[in-house]
Each structure stands twice: as C-alpha cells, then as structure tokens.
N, C-alpha and C. Protein backbone atom coordinates (compact mmCIF):
# COMPACT_ATOMS: atom_id res chain seq x y z
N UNK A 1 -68.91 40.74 46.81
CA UNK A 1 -68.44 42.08 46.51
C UNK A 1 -69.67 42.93 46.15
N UNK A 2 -69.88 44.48 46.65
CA UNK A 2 -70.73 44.91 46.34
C UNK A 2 -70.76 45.71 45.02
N UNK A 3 -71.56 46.40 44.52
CA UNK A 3 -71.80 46.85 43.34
C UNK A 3 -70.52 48.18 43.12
N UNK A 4 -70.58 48.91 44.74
CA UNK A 4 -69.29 50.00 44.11
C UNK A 4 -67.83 49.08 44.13
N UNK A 5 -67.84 48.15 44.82
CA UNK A 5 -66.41 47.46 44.54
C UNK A 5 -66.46 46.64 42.69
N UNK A 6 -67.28 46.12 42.74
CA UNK A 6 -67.08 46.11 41.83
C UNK A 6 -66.83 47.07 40.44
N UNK A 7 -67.32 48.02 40.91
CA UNK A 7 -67.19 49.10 39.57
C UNK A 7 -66.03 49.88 40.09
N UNK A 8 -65.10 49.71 41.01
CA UNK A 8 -63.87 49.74 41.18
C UNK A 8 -62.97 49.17 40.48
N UNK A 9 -63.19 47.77 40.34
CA UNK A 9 -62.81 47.00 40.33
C UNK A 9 -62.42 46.59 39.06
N UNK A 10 -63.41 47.24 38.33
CA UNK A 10 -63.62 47.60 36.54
C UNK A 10 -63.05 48.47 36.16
N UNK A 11 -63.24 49.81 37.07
CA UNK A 11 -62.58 50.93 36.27
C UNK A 11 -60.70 50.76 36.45
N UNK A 12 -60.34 49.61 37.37
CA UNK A 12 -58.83 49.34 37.35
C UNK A 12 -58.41 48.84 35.93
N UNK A 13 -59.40 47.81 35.99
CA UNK A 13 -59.21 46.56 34.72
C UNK A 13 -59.03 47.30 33.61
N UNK A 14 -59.70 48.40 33.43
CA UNK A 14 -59.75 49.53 32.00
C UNK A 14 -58.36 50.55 32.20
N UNK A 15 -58.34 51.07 33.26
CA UNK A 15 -57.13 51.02 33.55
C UNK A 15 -56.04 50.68 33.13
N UNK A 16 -55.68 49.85 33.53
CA UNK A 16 -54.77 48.45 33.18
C UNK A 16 -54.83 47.87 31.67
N UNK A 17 -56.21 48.24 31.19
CA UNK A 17 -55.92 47.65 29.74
C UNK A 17 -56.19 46.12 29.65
N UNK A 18 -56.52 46.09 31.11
CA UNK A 18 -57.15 43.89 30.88
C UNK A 18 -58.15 43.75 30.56
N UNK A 19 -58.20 43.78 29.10
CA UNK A 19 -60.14 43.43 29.01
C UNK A 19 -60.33 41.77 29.33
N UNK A 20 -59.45 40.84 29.85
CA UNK A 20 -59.98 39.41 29.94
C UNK A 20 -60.69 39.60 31.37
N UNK A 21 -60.48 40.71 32.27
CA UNK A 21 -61.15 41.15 33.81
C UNK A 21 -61.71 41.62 33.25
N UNK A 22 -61.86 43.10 32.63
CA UNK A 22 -62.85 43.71 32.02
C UNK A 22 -63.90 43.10 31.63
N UNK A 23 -64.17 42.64 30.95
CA UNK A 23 -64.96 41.49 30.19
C UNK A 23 -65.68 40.79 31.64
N UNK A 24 -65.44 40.64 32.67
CA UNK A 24 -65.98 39.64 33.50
C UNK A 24 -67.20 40.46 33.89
N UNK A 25 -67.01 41.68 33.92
CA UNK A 25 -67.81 42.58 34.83
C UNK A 25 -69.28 43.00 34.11
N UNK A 26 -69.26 42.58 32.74
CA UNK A 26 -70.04 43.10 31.57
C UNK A 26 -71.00 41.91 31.57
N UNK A 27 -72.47 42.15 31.12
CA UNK A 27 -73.45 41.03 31.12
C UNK A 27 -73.09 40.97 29.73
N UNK A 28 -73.71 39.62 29.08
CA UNK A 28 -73.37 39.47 27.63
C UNK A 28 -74.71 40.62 26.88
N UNK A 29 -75.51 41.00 27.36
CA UNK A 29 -76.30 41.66 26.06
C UNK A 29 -76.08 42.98 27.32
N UNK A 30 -74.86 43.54 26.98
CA UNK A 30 -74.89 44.88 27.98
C UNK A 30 -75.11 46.16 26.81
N UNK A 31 -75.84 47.21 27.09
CA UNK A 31 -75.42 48.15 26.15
C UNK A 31 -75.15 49.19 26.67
N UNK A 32 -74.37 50.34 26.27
CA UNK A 32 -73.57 51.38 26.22
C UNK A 32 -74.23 52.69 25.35
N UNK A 33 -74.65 53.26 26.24
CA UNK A 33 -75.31 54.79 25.62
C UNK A 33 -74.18 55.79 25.47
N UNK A 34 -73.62 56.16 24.96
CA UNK A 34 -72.34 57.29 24.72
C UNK A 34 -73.15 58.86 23.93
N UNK A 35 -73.09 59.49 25.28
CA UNK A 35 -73.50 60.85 24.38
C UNK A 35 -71.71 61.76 24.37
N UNK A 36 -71.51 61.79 23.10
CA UNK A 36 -70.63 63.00 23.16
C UNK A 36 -71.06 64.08 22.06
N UNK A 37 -70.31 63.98 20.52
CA UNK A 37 -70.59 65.10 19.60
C UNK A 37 -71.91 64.47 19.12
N UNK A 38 -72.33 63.43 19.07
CA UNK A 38 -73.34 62.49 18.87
C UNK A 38 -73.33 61.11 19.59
N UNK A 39 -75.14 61.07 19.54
CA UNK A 39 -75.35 59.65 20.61
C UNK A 39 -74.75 58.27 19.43
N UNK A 40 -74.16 57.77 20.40
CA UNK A 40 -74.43 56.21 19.94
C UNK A 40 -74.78 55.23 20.47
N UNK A 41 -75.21 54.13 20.27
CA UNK A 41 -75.82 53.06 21.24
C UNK A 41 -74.70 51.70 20.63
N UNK A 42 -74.13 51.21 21.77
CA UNK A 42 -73.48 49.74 21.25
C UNK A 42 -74.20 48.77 22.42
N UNK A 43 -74.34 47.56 21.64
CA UNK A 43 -75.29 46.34 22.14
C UNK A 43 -74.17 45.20 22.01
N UNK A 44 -74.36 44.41 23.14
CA UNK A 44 -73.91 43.38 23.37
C UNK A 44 -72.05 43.46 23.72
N UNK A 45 -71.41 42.43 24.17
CA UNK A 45 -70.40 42.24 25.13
C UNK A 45 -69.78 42.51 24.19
N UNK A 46 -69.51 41.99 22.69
CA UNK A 46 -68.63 42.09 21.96
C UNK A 46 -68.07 43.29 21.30
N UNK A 47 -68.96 43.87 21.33
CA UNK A 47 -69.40 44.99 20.42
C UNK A 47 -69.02 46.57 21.62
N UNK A 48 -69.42 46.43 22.88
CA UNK A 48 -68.80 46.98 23.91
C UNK A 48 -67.00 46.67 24.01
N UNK A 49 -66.89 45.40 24.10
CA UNK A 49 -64.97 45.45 23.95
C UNK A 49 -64.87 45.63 22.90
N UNK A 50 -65.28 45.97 21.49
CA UNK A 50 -64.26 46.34 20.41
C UNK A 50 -64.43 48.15 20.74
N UNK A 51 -65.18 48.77 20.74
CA UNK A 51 -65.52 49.92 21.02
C UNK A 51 -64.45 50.85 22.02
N UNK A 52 -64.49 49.90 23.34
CA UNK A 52 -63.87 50.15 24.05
C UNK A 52 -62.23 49.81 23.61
N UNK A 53 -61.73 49.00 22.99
CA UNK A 53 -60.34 48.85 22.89
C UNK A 53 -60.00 49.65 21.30
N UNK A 54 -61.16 50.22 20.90
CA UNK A 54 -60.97 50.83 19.71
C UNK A 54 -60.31 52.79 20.50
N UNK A 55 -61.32 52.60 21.58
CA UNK A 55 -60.80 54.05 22.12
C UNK A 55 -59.88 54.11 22.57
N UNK A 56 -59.22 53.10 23.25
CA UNK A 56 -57.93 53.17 23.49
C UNK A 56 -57.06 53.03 22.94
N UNK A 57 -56.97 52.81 21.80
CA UNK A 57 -55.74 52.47 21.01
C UNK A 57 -54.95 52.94 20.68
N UNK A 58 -53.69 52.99 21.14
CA UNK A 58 -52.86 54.02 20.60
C UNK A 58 -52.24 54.97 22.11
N UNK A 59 -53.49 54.75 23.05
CA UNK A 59 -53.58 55.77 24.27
C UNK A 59 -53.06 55.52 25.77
N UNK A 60 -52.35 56.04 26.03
CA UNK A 60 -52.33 55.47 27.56
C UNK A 60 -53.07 56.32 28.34
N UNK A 61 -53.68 57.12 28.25
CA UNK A 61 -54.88 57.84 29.47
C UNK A 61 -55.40 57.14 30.01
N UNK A 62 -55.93 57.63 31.11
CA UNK A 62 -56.49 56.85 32.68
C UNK A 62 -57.46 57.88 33.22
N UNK A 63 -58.10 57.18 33.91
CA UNK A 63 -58.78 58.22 34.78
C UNK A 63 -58.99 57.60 35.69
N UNK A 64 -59.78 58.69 36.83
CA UNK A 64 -60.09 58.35 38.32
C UNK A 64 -61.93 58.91 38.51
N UNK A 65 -62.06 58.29 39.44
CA UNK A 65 -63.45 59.00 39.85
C UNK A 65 -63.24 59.64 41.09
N UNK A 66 -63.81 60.90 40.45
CA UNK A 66 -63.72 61.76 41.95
C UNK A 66 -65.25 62.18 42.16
N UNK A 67 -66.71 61.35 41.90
CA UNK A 67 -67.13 61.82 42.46
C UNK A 67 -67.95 60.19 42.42
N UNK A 68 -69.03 60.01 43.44
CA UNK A 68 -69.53 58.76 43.11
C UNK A 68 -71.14 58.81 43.77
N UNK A 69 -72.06 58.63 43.06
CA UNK A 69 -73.73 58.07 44.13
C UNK A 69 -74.24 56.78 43.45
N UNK A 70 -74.70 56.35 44.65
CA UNK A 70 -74.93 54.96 44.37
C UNK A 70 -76.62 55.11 45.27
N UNK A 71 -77.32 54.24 44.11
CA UNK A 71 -79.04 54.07 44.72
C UNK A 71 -78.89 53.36 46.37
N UNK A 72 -80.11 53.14 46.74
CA UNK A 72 -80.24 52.55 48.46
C UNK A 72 -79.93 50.64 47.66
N UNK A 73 -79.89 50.18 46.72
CA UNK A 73 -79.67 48.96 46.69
C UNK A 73 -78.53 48.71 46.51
N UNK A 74 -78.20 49.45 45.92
CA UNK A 74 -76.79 49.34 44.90
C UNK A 74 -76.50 49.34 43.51
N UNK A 75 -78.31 48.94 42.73
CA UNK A 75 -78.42 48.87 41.19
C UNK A 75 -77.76 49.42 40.05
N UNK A 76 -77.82 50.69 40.74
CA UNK A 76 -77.87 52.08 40.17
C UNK A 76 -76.71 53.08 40.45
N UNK A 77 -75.33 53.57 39.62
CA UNK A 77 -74.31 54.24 40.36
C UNK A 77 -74.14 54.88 39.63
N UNK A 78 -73.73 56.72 39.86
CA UNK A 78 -73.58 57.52 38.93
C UNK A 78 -72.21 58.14 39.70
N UNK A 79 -71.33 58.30 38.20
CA UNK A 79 -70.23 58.47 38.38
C UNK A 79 -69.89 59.56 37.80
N UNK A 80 -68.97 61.14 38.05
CA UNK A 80 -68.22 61.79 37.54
C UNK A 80 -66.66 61.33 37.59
N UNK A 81 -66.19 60.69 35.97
CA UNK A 81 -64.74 60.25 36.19
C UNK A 81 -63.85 61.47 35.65
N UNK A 82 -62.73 61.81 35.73
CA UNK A 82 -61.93 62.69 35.04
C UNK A 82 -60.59 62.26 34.73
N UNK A 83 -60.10 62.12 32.99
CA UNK A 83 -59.32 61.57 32.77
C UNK A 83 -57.56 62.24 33.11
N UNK A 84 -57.06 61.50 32.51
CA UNK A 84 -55.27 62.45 32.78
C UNK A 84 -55.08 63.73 32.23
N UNK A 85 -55.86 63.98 31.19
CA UNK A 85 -55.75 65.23 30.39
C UNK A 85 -57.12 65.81 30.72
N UNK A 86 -57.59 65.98 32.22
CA UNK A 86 -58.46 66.75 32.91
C UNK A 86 -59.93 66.78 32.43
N UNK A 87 -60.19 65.85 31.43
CA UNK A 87 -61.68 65.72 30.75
C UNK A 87 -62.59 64.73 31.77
N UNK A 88 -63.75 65.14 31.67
CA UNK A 88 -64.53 64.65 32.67
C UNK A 88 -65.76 64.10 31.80
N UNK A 89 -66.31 62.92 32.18
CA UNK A 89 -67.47 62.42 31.56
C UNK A 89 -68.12 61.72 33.09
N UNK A 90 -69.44 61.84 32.71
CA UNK A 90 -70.61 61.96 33.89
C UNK A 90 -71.28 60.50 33.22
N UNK A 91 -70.82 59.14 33.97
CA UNK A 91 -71.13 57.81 33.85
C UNK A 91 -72.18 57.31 34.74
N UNK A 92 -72.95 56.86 34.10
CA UNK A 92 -74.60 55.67 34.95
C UNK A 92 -74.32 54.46 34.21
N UNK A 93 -73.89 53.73 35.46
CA UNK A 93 -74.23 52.47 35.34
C UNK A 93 -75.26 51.73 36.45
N UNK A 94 -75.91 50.85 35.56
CA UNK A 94 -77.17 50.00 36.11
C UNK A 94 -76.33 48.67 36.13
N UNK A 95 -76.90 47.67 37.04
CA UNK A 95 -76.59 46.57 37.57
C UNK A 95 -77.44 45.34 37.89
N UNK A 96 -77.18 43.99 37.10
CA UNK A 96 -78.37 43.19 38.02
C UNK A 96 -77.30 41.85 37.71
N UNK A 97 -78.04 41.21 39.07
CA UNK A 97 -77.16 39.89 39.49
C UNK A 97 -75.72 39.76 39.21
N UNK A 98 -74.86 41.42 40.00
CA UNK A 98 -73.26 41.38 40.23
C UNK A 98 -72.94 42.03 38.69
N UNK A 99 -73.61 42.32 37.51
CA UNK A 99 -73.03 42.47 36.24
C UNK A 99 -73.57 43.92 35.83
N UNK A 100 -72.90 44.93 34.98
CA UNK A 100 -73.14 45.81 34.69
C UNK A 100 -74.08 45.66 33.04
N UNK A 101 -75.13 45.97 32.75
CA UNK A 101 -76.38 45.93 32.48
C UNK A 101 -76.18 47.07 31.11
N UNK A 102 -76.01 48.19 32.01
CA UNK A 102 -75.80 49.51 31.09
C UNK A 102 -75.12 50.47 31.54
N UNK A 103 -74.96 51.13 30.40
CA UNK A 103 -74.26 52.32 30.91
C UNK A 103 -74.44 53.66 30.37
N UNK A 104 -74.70 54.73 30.81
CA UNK A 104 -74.77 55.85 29.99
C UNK A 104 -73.90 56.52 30.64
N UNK A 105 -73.07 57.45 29.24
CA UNK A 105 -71.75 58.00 29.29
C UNK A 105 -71.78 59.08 28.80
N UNK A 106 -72.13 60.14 29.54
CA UNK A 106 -71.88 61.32 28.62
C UNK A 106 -70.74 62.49 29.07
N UNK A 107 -70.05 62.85 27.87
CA UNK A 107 -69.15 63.12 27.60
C UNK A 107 -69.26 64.32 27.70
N UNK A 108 -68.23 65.31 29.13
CA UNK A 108 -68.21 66.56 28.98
C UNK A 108 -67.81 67.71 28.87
N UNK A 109 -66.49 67.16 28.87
CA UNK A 109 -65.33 68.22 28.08
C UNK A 109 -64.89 67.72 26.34
C-alpha cells in the first residue's frame, strides 16, 4: 500500500473512532506538532492516542480531505482536511518505512 492509501486509510480509522487500526499506522516515537490558539508538541504513540481520543470525546465530527500533495517519493503529504462543522486544518505528514513519523497540524478556522 502506498503512502496516500495509507493515510486514507487512517483518516477512516479516526473516522470510525478505531484507534486499535489507528494505532497501526503511527510509529511508536511519532510526534504531533498542533498549531492552533497555541503550539503543542506530543511525543510518542501513547501520548498521540490519548490526545487524540481526548479530542474526540464526547464528539461525533468527521472530516474529509478535499485537498491533497504528496512529495515525488511519497514521504511527505500535505493535506487540507475540513471537518462537518466546515473547519479546516492544513495537515503534514512525514513517513518512513509505511508509518507516519510526524505530523504538523495547523489549525485554521
């Protein structure tokens, strides 16, 4: 599977709310750059799924990507996603050996 299927493949799993798929797609020392009202940095797999199931909680929002570039290897994919309640955040994720590495997320509505 290539790097945009897989980050398909992820953004279902989040989706869906399966972090036991979720979780597959993540390297164990992945970190997560989040710029919104302020930066934060979260390190490592664990610490990425509590984060992440901390934002959802409570939520059923979803989103889609409607816009997508991906480097000439595949490493490298930058994403504009936009959620159900029309908010859009501008996502980079980096990639090595099939696993997502990092991510920077910034937040823009």
């Amino acid at each position: 599977m290539n790097t945009k299927d897989l980050l398909f493949a992820f953004f279902e799993a989040e989706n869906k709310r399966d972090w036991v798929t979720y979780r597959k797609f993540l390297s164990l020392d992945v970190v997560w750059v989040l710029h919104s009202k302020q930066m934060k940095t979260i390190r490592g797999i664990d610490n990425y799924l509590a984060a992440i199931m901390a934002a959802y909680d409570g939520s059923n929002s979803t989103f889609v990507c409607e816009s997508l570039y991906q480097s000439s290897d595949g490493a490298r994919i930058v994403t504009i996603l936009k959620n159900n309640l029309g908010e859009r955040s501008c996502d980079v994720f980096e990639f090595s050996s099939g696993l997502i590495v990092k991510e920077y997320e910034f937040i823009l509505d």
